[in-house]
Every structure is written in structure tokens, then in C-alpha cells.
C-alpha atoms as a PDB file:
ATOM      1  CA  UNK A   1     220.319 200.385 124.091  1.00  0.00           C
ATOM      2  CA  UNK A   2     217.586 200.684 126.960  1.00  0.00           C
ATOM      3  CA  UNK A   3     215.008 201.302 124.845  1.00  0.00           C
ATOM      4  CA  UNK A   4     215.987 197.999 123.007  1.00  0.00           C
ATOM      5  CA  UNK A   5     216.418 195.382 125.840  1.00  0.00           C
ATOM      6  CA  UNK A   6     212.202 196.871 126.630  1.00  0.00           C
ATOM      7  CA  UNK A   7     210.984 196.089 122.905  1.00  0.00           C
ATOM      8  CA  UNK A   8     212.757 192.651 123.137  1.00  0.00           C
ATOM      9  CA  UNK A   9     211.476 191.069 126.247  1.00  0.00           C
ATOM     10  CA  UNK A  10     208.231 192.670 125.908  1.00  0.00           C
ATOM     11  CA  UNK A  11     208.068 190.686 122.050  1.00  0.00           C
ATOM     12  CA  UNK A  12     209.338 187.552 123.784  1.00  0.00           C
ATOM     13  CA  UNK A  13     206.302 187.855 126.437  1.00  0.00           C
ATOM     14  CA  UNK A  14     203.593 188.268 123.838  1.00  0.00           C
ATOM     15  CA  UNK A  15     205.130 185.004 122.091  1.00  0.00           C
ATOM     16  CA  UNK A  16     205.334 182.922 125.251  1.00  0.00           C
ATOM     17  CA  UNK A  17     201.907 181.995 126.150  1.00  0.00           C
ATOM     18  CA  UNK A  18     201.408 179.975 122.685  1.00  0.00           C
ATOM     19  CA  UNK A  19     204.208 178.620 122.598  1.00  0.00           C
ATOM     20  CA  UNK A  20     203.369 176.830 125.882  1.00  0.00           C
ATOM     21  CA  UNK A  21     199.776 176.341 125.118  1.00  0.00           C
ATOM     22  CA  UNK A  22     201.449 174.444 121.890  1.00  0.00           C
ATOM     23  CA  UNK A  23     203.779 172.165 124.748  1.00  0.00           C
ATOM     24  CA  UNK A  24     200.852 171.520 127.150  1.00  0.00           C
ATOM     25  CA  UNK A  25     198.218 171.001 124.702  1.00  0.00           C
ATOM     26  CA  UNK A  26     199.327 167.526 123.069  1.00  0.00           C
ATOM     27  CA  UNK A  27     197.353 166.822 119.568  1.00  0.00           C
ATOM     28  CA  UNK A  28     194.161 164.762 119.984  1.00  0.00           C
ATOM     29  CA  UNK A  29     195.212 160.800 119.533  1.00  0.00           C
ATOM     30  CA  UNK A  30     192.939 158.583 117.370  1.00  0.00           C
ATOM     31  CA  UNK A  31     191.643 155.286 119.434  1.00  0.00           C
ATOM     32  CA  UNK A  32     191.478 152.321 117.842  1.00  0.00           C
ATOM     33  CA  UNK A  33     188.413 150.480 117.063  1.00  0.00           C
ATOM     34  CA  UNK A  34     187.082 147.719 119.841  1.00  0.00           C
ATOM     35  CA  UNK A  35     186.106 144.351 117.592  1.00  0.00           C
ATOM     36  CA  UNK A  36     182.840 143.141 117.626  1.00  0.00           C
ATOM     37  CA  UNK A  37     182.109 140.361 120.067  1.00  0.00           C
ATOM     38  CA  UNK A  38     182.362 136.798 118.248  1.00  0.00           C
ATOM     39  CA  UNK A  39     178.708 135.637 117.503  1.00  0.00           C
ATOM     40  CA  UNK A  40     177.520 132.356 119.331  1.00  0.00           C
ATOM     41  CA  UNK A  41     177.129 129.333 116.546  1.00  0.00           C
ATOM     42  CA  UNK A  42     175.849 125.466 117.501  1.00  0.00           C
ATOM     43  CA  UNK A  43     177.209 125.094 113.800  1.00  0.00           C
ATOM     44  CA  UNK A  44     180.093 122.362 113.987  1.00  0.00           C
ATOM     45  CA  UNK A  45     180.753 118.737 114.560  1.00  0.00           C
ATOM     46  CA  UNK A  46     180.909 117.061 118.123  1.00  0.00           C
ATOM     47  CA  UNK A  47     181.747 113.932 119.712  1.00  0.00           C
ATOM     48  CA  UNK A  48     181.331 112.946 123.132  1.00  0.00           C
ATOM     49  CA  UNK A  49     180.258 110.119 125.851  1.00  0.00           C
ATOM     50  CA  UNK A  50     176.617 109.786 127.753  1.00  0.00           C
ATOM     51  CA  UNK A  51     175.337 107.343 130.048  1.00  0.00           C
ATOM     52  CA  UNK A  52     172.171 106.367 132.189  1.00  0.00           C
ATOM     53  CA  UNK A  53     169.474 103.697 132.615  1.00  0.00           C
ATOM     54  CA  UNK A  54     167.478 101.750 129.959  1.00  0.00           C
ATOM     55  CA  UNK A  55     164.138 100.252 130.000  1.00  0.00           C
ATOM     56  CA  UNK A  56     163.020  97.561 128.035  1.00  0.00           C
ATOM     57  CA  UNK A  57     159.108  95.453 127.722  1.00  0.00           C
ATOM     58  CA  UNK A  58     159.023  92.351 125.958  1.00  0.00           C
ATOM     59  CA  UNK A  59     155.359  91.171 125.329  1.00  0.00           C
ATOM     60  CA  UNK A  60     154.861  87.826 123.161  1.00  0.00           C
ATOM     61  CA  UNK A  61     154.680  83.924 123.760  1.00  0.00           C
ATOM     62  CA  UNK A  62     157.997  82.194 125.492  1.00  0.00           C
ATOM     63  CA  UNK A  63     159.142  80.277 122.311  1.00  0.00           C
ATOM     64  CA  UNK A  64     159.667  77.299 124.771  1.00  0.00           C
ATOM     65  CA  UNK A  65     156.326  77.450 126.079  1.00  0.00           C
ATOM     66  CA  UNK A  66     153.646  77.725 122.913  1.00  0.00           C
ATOM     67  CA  UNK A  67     150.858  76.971 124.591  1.00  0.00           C
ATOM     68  CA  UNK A  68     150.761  79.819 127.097  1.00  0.00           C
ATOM     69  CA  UNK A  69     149.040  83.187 126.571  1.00  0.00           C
ATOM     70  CA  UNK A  70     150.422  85.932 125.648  1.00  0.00           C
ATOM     71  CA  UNK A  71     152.309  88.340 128.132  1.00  0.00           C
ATOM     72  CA  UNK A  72     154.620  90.763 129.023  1.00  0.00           C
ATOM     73  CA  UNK A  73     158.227  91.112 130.908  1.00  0.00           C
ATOM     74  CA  UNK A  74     159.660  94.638 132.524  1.00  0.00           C
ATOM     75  CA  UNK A  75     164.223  94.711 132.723  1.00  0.00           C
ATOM     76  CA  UNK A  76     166.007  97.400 133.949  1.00  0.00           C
ATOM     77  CA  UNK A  77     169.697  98.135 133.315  1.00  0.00           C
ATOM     78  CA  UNK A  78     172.333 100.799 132.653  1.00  0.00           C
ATOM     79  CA  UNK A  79     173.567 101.704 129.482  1.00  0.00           C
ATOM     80  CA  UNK A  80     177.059 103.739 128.793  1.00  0.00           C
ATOM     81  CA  UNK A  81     177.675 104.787 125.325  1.00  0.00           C
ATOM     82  CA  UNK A  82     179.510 107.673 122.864  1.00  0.00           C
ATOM     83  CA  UNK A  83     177.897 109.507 120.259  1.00  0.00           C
ATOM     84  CA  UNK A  84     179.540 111.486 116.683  1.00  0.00           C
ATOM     85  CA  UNK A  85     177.425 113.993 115.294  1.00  0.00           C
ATOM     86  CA  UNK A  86     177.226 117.752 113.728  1.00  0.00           C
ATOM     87  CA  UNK A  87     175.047 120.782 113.867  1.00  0.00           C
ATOM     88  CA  UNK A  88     174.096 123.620 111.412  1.00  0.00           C
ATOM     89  CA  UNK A  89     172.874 126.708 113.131  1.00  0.00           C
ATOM     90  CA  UNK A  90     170.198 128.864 110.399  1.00  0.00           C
ATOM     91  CA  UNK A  91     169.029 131.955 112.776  1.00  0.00           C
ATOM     92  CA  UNK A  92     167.718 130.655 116.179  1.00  0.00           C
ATOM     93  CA  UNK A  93     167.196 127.042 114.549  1.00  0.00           C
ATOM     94  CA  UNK A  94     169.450 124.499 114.247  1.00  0.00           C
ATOM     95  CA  UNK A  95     169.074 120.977 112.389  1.00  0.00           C
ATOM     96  CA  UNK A  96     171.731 118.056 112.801  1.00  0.00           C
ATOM     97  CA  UNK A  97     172.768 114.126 112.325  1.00  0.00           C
ATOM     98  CA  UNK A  98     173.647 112.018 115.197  1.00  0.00           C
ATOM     99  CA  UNK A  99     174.895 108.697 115.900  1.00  0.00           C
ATOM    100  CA  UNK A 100     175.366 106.694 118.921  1.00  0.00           C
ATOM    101  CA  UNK A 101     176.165 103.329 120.298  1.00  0.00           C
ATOM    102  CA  UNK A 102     175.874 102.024 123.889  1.00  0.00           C
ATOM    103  CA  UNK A 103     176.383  99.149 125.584  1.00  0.00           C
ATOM    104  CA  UNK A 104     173.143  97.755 127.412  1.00  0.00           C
ATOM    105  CA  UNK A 105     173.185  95.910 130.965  1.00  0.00           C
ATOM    106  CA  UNK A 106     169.269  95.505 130.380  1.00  0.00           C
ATOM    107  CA  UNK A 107     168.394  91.909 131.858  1.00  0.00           C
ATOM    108  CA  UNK A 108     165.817  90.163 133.538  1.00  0.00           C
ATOM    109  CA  UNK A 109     166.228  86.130 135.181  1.00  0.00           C
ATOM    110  CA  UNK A 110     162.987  85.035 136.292  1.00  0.00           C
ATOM    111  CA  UNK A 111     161.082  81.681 135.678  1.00  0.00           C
ATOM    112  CA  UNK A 112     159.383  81.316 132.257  1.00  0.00           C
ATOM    113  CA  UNK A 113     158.020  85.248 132.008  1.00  0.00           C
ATOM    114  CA  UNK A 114     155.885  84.550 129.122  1.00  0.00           C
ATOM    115  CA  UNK A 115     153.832  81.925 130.213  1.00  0.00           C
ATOM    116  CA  UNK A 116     156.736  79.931 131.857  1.00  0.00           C
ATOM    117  CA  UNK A 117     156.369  76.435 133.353  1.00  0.00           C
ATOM    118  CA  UNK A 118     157.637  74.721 136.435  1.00  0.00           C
ATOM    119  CA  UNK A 119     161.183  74.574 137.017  1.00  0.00           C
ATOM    120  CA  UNK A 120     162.131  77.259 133.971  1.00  0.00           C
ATOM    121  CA  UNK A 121     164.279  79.468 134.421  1.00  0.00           C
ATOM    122  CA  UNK A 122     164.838  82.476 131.616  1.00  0.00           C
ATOM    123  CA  UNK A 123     167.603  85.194 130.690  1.00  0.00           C
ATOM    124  CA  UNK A 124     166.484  87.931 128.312  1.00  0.00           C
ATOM    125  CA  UNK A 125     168.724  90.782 127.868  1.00  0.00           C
ATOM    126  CA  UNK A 126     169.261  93.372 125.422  1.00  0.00           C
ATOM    127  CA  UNK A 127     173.440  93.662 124.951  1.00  0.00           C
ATOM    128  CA  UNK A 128     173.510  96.876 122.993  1.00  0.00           C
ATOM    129  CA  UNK A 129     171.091  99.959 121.625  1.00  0.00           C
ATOM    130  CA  UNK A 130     172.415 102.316 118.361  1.00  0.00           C
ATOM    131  CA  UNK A 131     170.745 104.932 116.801  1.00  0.00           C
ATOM    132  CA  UNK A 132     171.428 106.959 113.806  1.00  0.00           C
ATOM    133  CA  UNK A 133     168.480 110.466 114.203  1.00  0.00           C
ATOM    134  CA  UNK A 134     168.271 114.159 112.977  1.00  0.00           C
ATOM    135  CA  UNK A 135     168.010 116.411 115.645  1.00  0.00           C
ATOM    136  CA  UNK A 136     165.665 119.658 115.744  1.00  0.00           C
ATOM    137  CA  UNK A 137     166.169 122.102 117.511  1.00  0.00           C
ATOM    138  CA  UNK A 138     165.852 125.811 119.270  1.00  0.00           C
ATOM    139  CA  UNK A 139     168.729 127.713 120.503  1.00  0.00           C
ATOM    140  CA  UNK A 140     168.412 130.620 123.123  1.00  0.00           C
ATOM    141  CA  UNK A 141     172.098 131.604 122.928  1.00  0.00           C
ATOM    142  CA  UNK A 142     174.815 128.672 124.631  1.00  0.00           C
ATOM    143  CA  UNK A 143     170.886 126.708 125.839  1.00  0.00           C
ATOM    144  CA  UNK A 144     169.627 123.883 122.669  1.00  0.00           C
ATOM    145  CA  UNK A 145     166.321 122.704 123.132  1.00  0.00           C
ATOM    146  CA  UNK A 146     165.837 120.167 120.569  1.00  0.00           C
ATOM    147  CA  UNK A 147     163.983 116.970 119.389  1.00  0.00           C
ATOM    148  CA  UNK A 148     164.891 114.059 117.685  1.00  0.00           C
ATOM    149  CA  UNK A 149     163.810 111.025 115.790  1.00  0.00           C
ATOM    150  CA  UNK A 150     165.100 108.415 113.210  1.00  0.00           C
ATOM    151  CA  UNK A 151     166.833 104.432 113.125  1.00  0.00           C
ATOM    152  CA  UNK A 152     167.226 102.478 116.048  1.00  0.00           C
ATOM    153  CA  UNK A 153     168.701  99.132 116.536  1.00  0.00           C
ATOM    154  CA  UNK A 154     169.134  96.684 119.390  1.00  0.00           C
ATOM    155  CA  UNK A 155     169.960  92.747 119.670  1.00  0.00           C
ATOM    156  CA  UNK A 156     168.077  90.009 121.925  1.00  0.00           C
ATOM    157  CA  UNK A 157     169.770  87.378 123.891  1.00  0.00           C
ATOM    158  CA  UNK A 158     167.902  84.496 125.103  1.00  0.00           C
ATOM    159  CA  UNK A 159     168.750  82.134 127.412  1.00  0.00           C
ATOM    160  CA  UNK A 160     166.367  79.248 128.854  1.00  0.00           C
ATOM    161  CA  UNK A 161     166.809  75.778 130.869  1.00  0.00           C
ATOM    162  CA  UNK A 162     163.866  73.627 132.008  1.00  0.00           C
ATOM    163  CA  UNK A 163     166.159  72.849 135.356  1.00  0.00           C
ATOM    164  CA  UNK A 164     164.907  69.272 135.221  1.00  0.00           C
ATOM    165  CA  UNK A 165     167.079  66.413 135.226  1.00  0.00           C
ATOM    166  CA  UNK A 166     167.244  63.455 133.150  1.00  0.00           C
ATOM    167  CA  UNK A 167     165.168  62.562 129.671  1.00  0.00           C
ATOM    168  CA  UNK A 168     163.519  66.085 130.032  1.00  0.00           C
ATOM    169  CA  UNK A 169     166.885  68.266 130.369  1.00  0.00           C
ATOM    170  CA  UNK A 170     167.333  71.178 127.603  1.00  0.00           C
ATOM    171  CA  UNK A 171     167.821  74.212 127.290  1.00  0.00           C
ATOM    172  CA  UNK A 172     167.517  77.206 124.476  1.00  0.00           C
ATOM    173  CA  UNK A 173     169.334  79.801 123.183  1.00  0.00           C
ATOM    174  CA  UNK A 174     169.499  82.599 120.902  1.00  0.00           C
ATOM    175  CA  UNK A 175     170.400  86.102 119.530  1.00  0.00           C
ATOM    176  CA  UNK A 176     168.112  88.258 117.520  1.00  0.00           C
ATOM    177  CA  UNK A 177     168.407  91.573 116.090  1.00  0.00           C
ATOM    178  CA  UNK A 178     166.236  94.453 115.729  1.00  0.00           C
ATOM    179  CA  UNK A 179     165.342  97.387 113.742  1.00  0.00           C
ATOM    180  CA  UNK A 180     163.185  99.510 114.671  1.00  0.00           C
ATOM    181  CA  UNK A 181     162.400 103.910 115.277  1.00  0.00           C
ATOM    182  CA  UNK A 182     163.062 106.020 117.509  1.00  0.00           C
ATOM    183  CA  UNK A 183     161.842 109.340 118.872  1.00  0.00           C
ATOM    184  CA  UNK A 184     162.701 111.937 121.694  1.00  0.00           C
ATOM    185  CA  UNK A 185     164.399 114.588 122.571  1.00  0.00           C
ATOM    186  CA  UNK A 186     166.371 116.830 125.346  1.00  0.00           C
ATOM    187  CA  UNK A 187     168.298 120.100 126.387  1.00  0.00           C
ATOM    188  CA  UNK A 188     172.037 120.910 125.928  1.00  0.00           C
ATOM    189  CA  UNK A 189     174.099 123.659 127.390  1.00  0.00           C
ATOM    190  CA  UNK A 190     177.754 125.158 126.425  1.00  0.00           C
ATOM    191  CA  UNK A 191     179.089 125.768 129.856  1.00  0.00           C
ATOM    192  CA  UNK A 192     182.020 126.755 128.240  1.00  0.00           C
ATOM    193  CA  UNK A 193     183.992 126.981 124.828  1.00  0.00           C
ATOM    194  CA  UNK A 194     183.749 123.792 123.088  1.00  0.00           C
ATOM    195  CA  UNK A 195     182.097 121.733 125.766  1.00  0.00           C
ATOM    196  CA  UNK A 196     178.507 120.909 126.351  1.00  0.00           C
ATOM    197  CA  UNK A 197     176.756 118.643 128.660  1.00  0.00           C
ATOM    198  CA  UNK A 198     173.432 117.474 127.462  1.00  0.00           C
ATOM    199  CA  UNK A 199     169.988 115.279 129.280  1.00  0.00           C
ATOM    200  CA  UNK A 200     168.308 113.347 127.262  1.00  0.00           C
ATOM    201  CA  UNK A 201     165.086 110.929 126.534  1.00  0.00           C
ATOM    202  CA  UNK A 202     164.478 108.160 124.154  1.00  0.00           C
ATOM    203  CA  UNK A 203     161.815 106.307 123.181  1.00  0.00           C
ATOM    204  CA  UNK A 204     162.414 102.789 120.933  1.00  0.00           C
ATOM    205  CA  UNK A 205     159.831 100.996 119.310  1.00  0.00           C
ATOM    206  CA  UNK A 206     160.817  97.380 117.822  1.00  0.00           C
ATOM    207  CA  UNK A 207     157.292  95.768 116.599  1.00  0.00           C
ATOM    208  CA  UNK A 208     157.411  92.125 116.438  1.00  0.00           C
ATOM    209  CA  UNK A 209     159.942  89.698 115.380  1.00  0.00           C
ATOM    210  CA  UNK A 210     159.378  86.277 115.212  1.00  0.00           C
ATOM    211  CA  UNK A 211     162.352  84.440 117.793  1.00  0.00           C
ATOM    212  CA  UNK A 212     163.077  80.820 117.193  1.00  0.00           C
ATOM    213  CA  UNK A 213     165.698  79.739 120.042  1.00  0.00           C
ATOM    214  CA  UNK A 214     168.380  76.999 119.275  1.00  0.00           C
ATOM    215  CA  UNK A 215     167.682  74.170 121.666  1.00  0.00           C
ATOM    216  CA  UNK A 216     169.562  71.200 123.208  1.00  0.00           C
ATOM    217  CA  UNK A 217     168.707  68.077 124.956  1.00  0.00           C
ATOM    218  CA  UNK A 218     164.904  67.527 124.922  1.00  0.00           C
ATOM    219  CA  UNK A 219     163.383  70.825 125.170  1.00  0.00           C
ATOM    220  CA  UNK A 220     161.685  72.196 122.121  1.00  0.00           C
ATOM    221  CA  UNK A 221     160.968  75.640 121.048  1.00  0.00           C
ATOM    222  CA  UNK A 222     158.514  77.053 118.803  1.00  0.00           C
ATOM    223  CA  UNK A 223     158.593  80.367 116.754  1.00  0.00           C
ATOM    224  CA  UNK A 224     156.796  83.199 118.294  1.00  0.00           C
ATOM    225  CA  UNK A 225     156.165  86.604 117.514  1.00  0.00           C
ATOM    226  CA  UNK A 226     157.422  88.938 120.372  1.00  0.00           C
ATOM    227  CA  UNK A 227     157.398  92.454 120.204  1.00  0.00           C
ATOM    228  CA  UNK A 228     159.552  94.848 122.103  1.00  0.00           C
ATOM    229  CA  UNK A 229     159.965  98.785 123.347  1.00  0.00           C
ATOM    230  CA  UNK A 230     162.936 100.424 124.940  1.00  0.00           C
ATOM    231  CA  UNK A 231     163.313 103.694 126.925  1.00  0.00           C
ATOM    232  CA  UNK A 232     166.206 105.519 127.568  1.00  0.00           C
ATOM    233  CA  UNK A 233     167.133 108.475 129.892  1.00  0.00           C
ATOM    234  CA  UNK A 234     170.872 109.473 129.871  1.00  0.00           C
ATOM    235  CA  UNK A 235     172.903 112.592 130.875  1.00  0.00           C
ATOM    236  CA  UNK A 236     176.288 112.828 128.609  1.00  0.00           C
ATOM    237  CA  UNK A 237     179.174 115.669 127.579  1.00  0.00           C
ATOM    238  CA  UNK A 238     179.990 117.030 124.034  1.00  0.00           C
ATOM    239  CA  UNK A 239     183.417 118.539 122.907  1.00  0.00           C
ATOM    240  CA  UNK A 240     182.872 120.203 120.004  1.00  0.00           C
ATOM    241  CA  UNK A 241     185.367 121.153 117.076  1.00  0.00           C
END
């Protein structure tokens, strides 16, 4: 009986060390996979809002004074506007459409700019500026560098009164639109998911339009041929879809 009680503990001590290296040692678990970052794509459509300051040179004959030489008038103004647009991203390039539309505050009042006489006094403003471009551009990751050129369009108002009394009171008025082309270009940056603030340039060429004012009273007004430029510099924010 001795003999055995030996034989069976000394089987059970042989059998214990792998049968707790079997407890201890737990089977080797399988990790699962980590999923590739998302890749960065301009590709989508946008909308957003920009504003800034506007430029405009008028150079022609006042239609109310056809005599004079030819010369030129400077305004200034702000301009706040949205634009609608979409990108396709192909590599580091991408190519898009864009529209905007903005109202102008460009105006200058002074006395008979193009020539002028005494006791004129002139309003010239430009009310609005729209474009419809393809942009161009270079992407370094969530940074667009990009050009752009295409259609622009803009609208005239002018506004004139001699300031005399009597037989020679009058005054002139009219509206004029413009077609014209544009050219520029600027830098966007995602600063984060789906929004994007932008800078931006624009030049606007007009050529020459011939503007034949409406007039009352006694003042007359003569067609003349006055071209026009606009520059733009604007700062705005995208969200895009």
C-alpha cells in the first residue's frame, strides 16, 4: 500500500509542471488591423462668404462735359459678397468653377472728374461686381495655392448736377452695365474639417463702353467712350460638403 501512495504522487509531480505552464501560458491573441488614415481631398463643392476693399479707375470724357480732354478718376470702397463653387483634386493638382457676387460701396463725389466745369458736382459708383472663373491650383496637403481667371461683370451709376440755378439747372443720370475678364488668384487653408478660410486678389478689366446719361432741365450730355478697371483684395471662409 506504501509502495503505492510513492508511485502515485511521484506520477502526479511529473504531470504538474505542464499542466500549469498550460494555465499561465494563455494562447497568443490575434490584434486587429489599425485602418489606414483617411487621405486629404480638395475634391467637393463649397459655399461660403468673403469680404474686403475694391478699387475702381474710370478714364474717358464726362458725358456732360464733351469738350474736355480725356482723364481719369480713382474710388475706393468695400465690397461684401458669397461665393458657390466646387473642386476636383487629380494628384497634387486641383481644377474648379467658381461663382461670386458682392455688393460694391465703390464711390467717388467730386466736381466734374473728367474734365468737369464750374459748379458740377458728380457721383460715380460701381453698386455690384460678379464673377463666374476656373480656378487652378496646387495643393500641399490642407494649403491650395491657386490661380484664377474667367467672366466678370459690374454696373455704373452716374449721377451729375450743374448746381446752378435757374435756365441752366439739370442734371444727368444713368446706369450702365459691364462685361468684362478677370484674372488673379490666392491661397486657401483647411483649418479644420470642412472649413477653409481663403485671401484673395482680383484684377477686372472692363474696356470701353460708350455712357449716354439721361438728363433733365437744361443740361445736355453727350455719348462718350469711358473705359474702366477694378481691383479687388478680400479675405473670406468656405464650408465645404
Amino acid at each position: 500500500m506504501g509502495k503505492k501512495l510513492i508511485l502515485t504522487a511521484a506520477l502526479l509531480s511529473l504531470g504538474t509542471p505542464a499542466f500549469a505552464a498550460d494555465i499561465i501560458e494563455p494562447a497568443p491573441m490575434m490584434k486587429a488591423p489599425i485602418p489606414p488614415a483617411p487621405i486629404f481631398t480638395w475634391t467637393g463643392f463649397y459655399i461660403g462668404a468673403h469680404g474686403g476693399g475694391a478699387w475702381s479707375k474710370w478714364t474717358g470724357i464726362d458725358p456732360t462735359e464733351p469738350l474736355a480732354v480725356a482723364s481719369s478718376v480713382n474710388a475706393s470702397g468695400g465690397i461684401v459678397g458669397g461665393q458657390i463653387g466646387g473642386n476636383y483634386q487629380i494628384s497634387n493638382f486641383v481644377v474648379g468653377l467658381e461663382g461670386t457676387g458682392a455688393w460694391s460701396g465703390v464711390k467717388v463725389n467730386a466736381g466734374g472728374p473728367f474734365g468737369g466745369g464750374a459748379g458740377f458736382t458728380l457721383t460715380l459708383k460701381n453698386d455690384y461686381v460678379a464673377t463666374v472663373a476656373g480656378r487652378f491650383g496646387v495643393a500641399f496637403d490642407r494649403v491650395l495655392l491657386y490661380a484664377k481667371g474667367g467672366a466678370a461683370f459690374t454696373r455704373d451709376k452716374y449721377d451729375a448736377n450743374n448746381g446752378l440755378a435757374g435756365a441752366l439747372a439739370g442734371s444727368a443720370s444713368g446706369s450702365f452695365n459691364r462685361t468684362g475678364w478677370l484674372a488673379g488668384g490666392g491661397v486657401e487653408w483647411m483649418f479644420m474639417p470642412n472649413w477653409s478660410v481663403r485671401a484673395e486678389y482680383n484684377y477686372m478689366g472692363f474696356g470701353s463702353i460708350t455712357e449716354q446719361p439721361v438728363t433733365t432741365g437744361n443740361l445736355v450730355a453727350s455719348p462718350a467712350n469711358v473705359k474702366l478697371n477694378i481691383q479687388t483684395g478680400t479675405v473670406g471662409v468656405n464650408y465645404h460638403f
